[in-house]
C-alpha atoms as a PDB file:
ATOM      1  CA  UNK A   1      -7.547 -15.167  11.305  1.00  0.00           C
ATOM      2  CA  UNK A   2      -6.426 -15.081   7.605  1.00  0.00           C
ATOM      3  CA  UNK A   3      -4.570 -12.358   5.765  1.00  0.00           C
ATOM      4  CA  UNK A   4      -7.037 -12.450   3.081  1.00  0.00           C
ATOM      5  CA  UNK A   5     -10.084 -12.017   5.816  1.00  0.00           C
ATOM      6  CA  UNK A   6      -8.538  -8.499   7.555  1.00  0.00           C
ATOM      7  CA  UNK A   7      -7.992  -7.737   3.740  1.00  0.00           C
ATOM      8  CA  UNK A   8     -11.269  -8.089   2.918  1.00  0.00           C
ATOM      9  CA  UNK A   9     -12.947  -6.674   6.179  1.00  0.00           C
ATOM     10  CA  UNK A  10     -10.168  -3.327   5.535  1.00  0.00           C
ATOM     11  CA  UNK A  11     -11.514  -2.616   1.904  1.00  0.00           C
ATOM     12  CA  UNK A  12     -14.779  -2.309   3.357  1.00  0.00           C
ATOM     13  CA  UNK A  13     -13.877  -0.026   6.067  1.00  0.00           C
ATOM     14  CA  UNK A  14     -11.921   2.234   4.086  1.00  0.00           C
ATOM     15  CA  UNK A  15     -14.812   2.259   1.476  1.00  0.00           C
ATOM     16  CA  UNK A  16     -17.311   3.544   3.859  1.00  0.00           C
ATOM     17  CA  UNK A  17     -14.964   5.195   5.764  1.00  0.00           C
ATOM     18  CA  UNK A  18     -14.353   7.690   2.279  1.00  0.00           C
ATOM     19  CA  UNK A  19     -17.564   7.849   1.238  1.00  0.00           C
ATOM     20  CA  UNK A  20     -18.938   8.897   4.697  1.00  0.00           C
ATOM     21  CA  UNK A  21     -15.775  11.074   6.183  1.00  0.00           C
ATOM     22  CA  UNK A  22     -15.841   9.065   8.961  1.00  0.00           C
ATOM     23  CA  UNK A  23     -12.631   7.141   8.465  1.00  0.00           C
ATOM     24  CA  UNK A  24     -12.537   3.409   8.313  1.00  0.00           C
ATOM     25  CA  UNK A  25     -12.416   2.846  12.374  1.00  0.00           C
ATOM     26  CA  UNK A  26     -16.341   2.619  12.421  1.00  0.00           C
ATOM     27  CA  UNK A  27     -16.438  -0.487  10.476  1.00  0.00           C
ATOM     28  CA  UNK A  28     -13.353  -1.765  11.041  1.00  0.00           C
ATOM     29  CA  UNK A  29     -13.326  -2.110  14.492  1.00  0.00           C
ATOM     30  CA  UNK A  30     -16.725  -3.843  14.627  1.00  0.00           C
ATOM     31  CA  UNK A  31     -15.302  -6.287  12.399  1.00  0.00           C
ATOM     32  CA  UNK A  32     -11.936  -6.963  13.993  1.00  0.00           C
ATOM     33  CA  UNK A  33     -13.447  -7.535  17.719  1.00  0.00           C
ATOM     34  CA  UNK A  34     -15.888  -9.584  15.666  1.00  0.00           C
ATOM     35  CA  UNK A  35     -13.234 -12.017  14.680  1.00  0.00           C
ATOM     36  CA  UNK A  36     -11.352 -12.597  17.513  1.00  0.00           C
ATOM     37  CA  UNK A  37      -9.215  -8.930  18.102  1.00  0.00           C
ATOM     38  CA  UNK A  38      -9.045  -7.466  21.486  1.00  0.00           C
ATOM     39  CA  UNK A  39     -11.393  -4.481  21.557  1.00  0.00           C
ATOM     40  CA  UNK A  40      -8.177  -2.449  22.913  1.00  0.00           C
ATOM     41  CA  UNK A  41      -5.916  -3.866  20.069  1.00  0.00           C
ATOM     42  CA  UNK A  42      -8.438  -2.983  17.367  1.00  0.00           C
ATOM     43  CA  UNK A  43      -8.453   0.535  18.932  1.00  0.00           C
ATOM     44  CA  UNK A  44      -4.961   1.078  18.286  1.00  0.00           C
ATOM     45  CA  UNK A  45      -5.158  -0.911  14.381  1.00  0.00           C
ATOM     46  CA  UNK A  46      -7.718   1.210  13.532  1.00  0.00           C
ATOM     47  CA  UNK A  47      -6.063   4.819  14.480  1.00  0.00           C
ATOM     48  CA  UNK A  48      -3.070   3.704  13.015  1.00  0.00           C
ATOM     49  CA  UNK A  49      -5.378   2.323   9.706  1.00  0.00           C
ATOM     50  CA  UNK A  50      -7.396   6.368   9.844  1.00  0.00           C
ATOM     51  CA  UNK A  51      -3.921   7.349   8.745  1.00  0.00           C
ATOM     52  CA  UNK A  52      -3.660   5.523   5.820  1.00  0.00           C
ATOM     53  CA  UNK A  53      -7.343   6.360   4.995  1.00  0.00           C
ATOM     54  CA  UNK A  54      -7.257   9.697   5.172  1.00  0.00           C
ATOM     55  CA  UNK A  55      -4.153  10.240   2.821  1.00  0.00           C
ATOM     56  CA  UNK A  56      -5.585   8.023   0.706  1.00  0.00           C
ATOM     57  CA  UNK A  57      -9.204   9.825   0.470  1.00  0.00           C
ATOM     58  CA  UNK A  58      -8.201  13.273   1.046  1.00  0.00           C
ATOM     59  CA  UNK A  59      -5.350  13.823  -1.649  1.00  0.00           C
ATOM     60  CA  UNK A  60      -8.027  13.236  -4.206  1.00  0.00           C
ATOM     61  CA  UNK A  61     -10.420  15.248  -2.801  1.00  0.00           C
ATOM     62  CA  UNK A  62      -7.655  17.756  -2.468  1.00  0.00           C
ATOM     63  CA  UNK A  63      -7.080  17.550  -6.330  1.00  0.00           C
ATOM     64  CA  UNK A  64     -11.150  17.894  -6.593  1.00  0.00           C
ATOM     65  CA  UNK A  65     -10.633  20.726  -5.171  1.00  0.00           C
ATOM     66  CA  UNK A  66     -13.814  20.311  -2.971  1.00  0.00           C
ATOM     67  CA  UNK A  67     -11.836  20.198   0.361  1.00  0.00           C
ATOM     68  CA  UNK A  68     -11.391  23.529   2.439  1.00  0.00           C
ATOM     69  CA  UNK A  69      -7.568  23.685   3.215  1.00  0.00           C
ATOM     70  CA  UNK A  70      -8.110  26.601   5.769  1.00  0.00           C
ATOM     71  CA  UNK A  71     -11.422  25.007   7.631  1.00  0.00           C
ATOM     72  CA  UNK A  72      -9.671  22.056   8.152  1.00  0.00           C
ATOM     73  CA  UNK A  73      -6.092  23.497   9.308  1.00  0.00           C
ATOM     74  CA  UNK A  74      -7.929  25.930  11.981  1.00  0.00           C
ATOM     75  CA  UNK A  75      -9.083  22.936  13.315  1.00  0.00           C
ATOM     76  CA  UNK A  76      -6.792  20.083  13.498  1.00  0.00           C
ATOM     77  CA  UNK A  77      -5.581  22.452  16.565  1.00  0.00           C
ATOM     78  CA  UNK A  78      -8.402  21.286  18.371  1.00  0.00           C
ATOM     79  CA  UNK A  79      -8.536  17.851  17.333  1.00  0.00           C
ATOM     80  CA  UNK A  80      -5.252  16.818  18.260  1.00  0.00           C
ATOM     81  CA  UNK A  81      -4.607  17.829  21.929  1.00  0.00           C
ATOM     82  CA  UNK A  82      -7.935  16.143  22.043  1.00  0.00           C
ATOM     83  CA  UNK A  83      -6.753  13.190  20.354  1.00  0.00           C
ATOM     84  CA  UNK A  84      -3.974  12.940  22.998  1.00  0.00           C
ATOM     85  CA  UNK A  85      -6.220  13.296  25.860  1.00  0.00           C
ATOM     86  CA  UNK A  86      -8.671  10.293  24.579  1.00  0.00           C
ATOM     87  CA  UNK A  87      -6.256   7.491  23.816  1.00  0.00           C
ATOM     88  CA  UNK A  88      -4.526   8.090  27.542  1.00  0.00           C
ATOM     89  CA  UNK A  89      -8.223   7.384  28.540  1.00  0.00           C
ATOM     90  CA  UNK A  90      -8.451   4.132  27.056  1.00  0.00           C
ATOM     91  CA  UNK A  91      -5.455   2.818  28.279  1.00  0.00           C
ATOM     92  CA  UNK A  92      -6.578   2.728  31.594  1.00  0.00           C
ATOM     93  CA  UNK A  93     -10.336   2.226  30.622  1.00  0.00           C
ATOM     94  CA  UNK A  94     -12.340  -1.297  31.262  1.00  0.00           C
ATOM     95  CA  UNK A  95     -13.056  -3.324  27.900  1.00  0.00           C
ATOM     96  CA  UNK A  96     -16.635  -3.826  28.201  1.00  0.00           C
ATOM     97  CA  UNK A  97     -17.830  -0.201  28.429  1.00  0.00           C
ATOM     98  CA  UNK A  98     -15.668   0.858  25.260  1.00  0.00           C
ATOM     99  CA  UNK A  99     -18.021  -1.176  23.194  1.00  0.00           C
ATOM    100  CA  UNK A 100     -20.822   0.533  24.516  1.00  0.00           C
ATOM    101  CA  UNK A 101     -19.408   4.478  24.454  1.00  0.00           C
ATOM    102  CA  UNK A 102     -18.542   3.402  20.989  1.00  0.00           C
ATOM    103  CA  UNK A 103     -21.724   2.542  19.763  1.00  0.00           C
ATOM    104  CA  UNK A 104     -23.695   5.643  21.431  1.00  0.00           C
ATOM    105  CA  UNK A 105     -21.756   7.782  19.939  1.00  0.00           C
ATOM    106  CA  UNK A 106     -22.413   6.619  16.738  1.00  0.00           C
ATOM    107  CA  UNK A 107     -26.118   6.537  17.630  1.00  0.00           C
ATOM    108  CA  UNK A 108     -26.192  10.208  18.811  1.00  0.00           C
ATOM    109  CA  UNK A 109     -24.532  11.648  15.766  1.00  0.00           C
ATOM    110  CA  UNK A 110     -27.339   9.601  13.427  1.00  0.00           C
ATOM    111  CA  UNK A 111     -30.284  10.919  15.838  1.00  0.00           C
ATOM    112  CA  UNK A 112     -28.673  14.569  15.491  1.00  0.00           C
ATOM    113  CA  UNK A 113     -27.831  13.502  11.053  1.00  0.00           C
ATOM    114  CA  UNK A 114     -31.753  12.278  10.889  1.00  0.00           C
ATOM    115  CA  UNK A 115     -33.311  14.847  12.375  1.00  0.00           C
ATOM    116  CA  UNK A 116     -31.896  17.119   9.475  1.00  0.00           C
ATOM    117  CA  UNK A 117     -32.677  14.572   6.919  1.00  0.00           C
ATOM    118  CA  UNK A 118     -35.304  16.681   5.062  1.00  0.00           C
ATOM    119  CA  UNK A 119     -33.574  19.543   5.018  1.00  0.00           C
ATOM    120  CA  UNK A 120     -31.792  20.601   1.919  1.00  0.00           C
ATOM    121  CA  UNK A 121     -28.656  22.626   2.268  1.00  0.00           C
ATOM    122  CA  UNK A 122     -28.718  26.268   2.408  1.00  0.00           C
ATOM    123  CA  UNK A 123     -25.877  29.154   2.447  1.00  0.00           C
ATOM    124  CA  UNK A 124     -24.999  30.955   5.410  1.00  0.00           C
ATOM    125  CA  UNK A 125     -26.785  33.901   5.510  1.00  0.00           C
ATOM    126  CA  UNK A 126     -24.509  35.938   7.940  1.00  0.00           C
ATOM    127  CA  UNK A 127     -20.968  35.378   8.719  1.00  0.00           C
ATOM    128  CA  UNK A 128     -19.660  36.409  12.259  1.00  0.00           C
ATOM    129  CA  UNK A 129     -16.297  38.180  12.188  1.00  0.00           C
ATOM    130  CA  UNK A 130     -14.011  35.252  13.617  1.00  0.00           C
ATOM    131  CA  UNK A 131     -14.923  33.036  10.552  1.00  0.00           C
ATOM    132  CA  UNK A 132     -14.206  36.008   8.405  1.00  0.00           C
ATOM    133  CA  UNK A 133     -11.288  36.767   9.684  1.00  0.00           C
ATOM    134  CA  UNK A 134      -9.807  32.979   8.959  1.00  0.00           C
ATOM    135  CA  UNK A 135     -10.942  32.717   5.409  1.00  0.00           C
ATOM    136  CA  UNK A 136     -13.300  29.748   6.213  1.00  0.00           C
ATOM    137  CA  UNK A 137     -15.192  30.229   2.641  1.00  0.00           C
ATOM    138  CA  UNK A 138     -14.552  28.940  -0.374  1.00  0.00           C
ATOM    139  CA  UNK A 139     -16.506  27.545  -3.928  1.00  0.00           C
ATOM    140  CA  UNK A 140     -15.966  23.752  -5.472  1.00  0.00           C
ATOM    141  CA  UNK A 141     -18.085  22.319  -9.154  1.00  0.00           C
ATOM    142  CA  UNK A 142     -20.586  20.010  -8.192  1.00  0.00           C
ATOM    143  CA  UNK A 143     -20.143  16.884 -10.649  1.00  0.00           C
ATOM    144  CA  UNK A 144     -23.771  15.565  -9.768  1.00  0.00           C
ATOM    145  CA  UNK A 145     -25.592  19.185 -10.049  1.00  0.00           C
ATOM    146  CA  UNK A 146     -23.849  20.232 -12.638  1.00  0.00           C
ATOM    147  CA  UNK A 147     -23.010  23.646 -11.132  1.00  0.00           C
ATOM    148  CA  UNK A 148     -20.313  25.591  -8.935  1.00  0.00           C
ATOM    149  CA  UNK A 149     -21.354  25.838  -5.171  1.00  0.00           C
ATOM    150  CA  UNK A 150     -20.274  29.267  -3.201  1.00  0.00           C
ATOM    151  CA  UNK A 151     -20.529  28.969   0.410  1.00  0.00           C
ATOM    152  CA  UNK A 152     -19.159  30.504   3.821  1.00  0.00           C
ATOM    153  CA  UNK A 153     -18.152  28.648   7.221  1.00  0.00           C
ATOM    154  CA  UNK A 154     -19.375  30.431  10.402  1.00  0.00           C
ATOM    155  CA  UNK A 155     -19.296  29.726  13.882  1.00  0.00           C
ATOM    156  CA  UNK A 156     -15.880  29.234  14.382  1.00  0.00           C
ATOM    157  CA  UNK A 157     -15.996  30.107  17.574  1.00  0.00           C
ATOM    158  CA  UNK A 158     -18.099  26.869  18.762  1.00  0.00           C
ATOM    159  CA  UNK A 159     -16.806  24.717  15.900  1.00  0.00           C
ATOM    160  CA  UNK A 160     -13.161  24.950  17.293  1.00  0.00           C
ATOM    161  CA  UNK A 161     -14.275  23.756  20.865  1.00  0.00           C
ATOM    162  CA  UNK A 162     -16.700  21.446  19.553  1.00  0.00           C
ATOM    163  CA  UNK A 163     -13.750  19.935  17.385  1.00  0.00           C
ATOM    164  CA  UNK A 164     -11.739  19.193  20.926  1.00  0.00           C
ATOM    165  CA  UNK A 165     -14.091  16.862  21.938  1.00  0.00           C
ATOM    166  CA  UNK A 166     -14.881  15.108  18.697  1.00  0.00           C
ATOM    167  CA  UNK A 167     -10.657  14.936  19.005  1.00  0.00           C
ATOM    168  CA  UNK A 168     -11.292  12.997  22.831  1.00  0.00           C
ATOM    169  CA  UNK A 169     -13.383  10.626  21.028  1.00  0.00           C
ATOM    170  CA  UNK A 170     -10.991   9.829  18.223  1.00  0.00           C
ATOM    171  CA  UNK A 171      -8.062   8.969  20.591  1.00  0.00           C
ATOM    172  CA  UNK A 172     -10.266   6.999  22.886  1.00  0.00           C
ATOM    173  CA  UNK A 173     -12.052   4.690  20.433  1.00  0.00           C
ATOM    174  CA  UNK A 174      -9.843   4.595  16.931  1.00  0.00           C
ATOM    175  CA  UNK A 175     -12.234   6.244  14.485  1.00  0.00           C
ATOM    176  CA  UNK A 176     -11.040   8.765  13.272  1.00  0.00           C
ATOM    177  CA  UNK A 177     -14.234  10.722  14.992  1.00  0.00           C
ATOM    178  CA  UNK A 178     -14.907  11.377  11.204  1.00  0.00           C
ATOM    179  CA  UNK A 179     -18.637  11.405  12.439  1.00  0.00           C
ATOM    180  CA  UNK A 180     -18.531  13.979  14.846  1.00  0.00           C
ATOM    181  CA  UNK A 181     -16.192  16.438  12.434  1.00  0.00           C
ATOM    182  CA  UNK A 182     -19.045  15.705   9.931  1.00  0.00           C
ATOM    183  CA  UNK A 183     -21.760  16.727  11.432  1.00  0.00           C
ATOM    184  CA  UNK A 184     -19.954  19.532  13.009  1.00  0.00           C
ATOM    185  CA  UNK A 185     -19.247  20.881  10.016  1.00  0.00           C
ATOM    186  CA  UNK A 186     -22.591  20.160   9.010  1.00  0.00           C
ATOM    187  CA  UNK A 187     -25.200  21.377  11.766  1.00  0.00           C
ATOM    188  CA  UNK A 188     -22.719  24.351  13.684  1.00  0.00           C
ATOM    189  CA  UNK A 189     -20.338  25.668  10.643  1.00  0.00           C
ATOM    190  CA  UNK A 190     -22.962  25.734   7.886  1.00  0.00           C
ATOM    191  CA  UNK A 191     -20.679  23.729   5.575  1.00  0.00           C
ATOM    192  CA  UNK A 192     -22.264  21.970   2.187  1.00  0.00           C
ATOM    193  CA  UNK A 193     -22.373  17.606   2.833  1.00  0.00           C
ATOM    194  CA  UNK A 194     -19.833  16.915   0.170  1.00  0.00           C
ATOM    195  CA  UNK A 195     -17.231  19.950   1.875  1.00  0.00           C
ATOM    196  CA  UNK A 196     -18.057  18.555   5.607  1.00  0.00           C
ATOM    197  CA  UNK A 197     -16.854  14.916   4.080  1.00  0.00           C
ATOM    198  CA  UNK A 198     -13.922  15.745   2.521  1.00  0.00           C
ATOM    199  CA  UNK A 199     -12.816  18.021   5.012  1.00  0.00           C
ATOM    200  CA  UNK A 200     -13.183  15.667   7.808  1.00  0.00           C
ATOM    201  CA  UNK A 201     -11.031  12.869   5.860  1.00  0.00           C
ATOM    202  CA  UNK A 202      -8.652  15.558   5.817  1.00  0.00           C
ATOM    203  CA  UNK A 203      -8.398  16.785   9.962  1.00  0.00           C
ATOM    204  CA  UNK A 204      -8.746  12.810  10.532  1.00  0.00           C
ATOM    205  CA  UNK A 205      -5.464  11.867   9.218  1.00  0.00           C
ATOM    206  CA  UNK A 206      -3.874  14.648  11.454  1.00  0.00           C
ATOM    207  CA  UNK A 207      -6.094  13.854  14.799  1.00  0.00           C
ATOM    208  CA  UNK A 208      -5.462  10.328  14.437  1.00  0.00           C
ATOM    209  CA  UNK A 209      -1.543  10.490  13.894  1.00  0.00           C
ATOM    210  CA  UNK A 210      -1.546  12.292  17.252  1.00  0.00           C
ATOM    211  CA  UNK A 211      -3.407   9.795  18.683  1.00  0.00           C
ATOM    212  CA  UNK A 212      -1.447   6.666  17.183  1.00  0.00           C
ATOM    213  CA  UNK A 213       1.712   8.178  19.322  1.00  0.00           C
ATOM    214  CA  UNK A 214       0.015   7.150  22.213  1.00  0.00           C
ATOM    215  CA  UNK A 215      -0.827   3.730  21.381  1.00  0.00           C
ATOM    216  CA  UNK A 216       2.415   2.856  19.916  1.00  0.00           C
ATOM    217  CA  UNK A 217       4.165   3.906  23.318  1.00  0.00           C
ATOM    218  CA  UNK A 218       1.926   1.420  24.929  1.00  0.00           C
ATOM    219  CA  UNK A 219       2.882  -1.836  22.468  1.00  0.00           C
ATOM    220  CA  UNK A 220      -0.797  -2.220  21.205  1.00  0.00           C
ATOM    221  CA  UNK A 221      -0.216  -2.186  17.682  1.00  0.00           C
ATOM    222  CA  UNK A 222       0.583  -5.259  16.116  1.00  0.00           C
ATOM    223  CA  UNK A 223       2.322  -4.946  12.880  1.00  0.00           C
ATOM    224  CA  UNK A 224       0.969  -8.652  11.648  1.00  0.00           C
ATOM    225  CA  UNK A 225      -2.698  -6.970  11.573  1.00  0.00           C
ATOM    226  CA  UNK A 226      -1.803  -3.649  10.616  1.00  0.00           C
ATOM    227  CA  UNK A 227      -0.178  -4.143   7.500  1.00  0.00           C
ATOM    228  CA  UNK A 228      -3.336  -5.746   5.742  1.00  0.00           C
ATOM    229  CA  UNK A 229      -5.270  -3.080   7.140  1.00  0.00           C
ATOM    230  CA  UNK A 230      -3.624  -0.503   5.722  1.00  0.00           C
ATOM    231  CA  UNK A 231      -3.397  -2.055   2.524  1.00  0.00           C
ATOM    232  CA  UNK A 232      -7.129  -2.723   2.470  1.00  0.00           C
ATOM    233  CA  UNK A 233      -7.948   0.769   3.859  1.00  0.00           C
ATOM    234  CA  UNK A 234      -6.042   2.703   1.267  1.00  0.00           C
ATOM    235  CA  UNK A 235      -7.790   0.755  -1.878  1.00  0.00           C
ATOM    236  CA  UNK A 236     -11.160   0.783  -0.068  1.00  0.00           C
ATOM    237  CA  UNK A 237     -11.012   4.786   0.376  1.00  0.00           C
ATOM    238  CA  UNK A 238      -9.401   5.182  -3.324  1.00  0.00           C
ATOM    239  CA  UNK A 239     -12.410   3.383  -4.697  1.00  0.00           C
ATOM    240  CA  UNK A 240     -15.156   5.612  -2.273  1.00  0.00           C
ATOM    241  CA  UNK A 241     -13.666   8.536  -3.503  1.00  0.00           C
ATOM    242  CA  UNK A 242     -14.246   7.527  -6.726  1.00  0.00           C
ATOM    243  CA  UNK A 243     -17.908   7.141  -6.738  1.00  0.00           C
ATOM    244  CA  UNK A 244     -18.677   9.717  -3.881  1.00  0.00           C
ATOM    245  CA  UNK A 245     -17.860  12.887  -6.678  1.00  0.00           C
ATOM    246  CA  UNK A 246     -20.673  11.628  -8.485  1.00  0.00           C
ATOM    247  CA  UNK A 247     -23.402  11.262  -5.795  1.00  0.00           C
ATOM    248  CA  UNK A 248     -25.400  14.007  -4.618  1.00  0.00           C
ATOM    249  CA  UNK A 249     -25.312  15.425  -1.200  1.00  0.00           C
ATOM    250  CA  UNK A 250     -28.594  13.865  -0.139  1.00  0.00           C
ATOM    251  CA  UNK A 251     -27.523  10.512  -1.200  1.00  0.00           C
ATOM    252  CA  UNK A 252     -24.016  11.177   0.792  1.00  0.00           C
ATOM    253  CA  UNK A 253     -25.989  11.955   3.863  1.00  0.00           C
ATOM    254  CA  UNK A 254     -28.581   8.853   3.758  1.00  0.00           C
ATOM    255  CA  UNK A 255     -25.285   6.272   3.229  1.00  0.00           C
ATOM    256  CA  UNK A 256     -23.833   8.020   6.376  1.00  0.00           C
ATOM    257  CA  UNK A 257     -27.331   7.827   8.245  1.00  0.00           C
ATOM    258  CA  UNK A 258     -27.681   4.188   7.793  1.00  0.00           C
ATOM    259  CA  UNK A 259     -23.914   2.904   8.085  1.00  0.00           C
ATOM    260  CA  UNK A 260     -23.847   4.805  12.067  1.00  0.00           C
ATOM    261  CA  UNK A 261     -27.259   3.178  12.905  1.00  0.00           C
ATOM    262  CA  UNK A 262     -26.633  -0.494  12.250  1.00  0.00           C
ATOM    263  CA  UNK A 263     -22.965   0.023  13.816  1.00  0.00           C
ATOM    264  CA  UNK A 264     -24.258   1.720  17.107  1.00  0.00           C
ATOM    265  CA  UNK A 265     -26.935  -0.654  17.589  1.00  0.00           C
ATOM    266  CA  UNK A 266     -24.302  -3.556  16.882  1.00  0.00           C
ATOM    267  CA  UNK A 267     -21.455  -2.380  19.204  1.00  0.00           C
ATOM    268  CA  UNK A 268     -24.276  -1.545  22.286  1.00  0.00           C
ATOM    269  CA  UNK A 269     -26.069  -4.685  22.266  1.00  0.00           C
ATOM    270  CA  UNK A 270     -22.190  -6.494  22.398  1.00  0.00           C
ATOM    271  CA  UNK A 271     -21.154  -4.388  25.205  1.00  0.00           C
ATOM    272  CA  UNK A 272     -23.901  -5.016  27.028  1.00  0.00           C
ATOM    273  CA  UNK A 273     -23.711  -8.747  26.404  1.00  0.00           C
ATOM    274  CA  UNK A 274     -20.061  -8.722  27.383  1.00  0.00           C
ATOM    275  CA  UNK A 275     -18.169  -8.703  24.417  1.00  0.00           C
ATOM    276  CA  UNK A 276     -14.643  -7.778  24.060  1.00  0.00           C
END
């Protein structure tokens, strides 16, 4: 495979990785095992690759000032030990059923995503006294409404449990598990789209770094593949960054619905054909 091709194929990922908080891994990987990369190998690319992402997304949505510093630091706690746990799983995991854990995961956060599609964001009406006590509120302009947006974080309480797992799933498939953080924000911490996005790009960079240890220890990341990756990843979340600030939530959400359902369907059907 060419330098220009994992290039090319990392600008992508890191573009919808930005613009959907998922982190690049969701694309990339596909695409890797796709051209010839060892499902295991693209794993361990693509943690190292959320890295790069995620500092490259999240310090402008830092500047924005639309990310919530103290939502995501409460829990990266979670995410991490979870991280730790998930890419010691994969190390001793078979190939084949990677591929297809990979793409249900995918298709259960879109099921949970589309079910919600109609619904328009709304405040939290009551905030239970853990969330209060952390701070998890805050207030960011809205470029495409044209207006500042107050909100509060609740259920911190489930969301910092909830965030372990979504940390398992980072470490064992590469993603980032930008997906699950998403909608976790989302659906249990009452979060507005555009703060659940920008949030998760930030937690992902941390999650994944923990996980990346792992892999490293174990010799399956190549630097030959991983420097184009980065590269791509980092200009591919700059520009998604860029043009996310001036979407509107409901046009964030429908981009994230229909990038996780092609990629589940696509990473199911190959593990059940006996790819990787």
């Amino acid at each position: 495979m060419s330098f220009f091709t994992v290039l090319l194929v990392s600008i992508v990922a890191g573009f919808v990785g930005a613009m959907g908080g998922m982190g690049g891994g969701v694309v990339l990987i596909p695409a890797l095992t796709l051209i010839g990369v060892d499902i295991k190998q693209a794993i361990a690319i693509s943690i190292v690759s959320a890295i790069a992402t995620s500092s490259g997304s999240a310090s402008a949505y830092v500047k924005d000032r639309i990310t919530n510093l103290k939502v995501g630091m409460f829990l990266e706690m979670f995410t991490i030990v979870g991280a730790l746990v998930g890419a010691a799983i994969t190390l001793i995991a078979p190939r084949q059923p990677l591929f297809i854990v990979f793409g249900l995961v995918l298709l259960l956060t879109w099921y949970a995503l589309f079910r919600q599609r109609n619904e328009q964001w709304r405040p939290v009406a009551h905030q239970d006294k853990l969330s209060h006590w952390l701070e998890l509120e805050g207030s960011y302009y809205d470029q495409a409404a044209d207006e500042t947006l107050d909100y509060r974080g609740a259920r911190a309480y489930f969301g910092g449990p909830m965030m372990f797992g979504a940390g398992v799933i980072a470490g064992l498939l590469g993603i980032g598990a930008g997906a699950l953080k998403v909608l976790i924000h989302d659906l249990v911490m009452g979060l507005p789209p555009k703060v659940s996005t920008t949030t998760s790009n930030l937690i992902i960079g941390v999650t994944t770094l923990a996980g990346t240890s792992v892999y490293l220890a174990a010799g399956y990341v190549n630097p030959g593949l991983t420097a184009p990756v980065i590269v791509g990843v980092v200009g591919g979340a700059f520009l998604g960054t860029r043009l996310l600030v001036h979407l509107t939530n409901a046009r964030v959400r429908v981009f994230f619905l229909v990038v996780l359902l092609i990629l589940g369907v696509e990473m199911i059907l190959r593990g059940i054909g006996g790819a990787g």
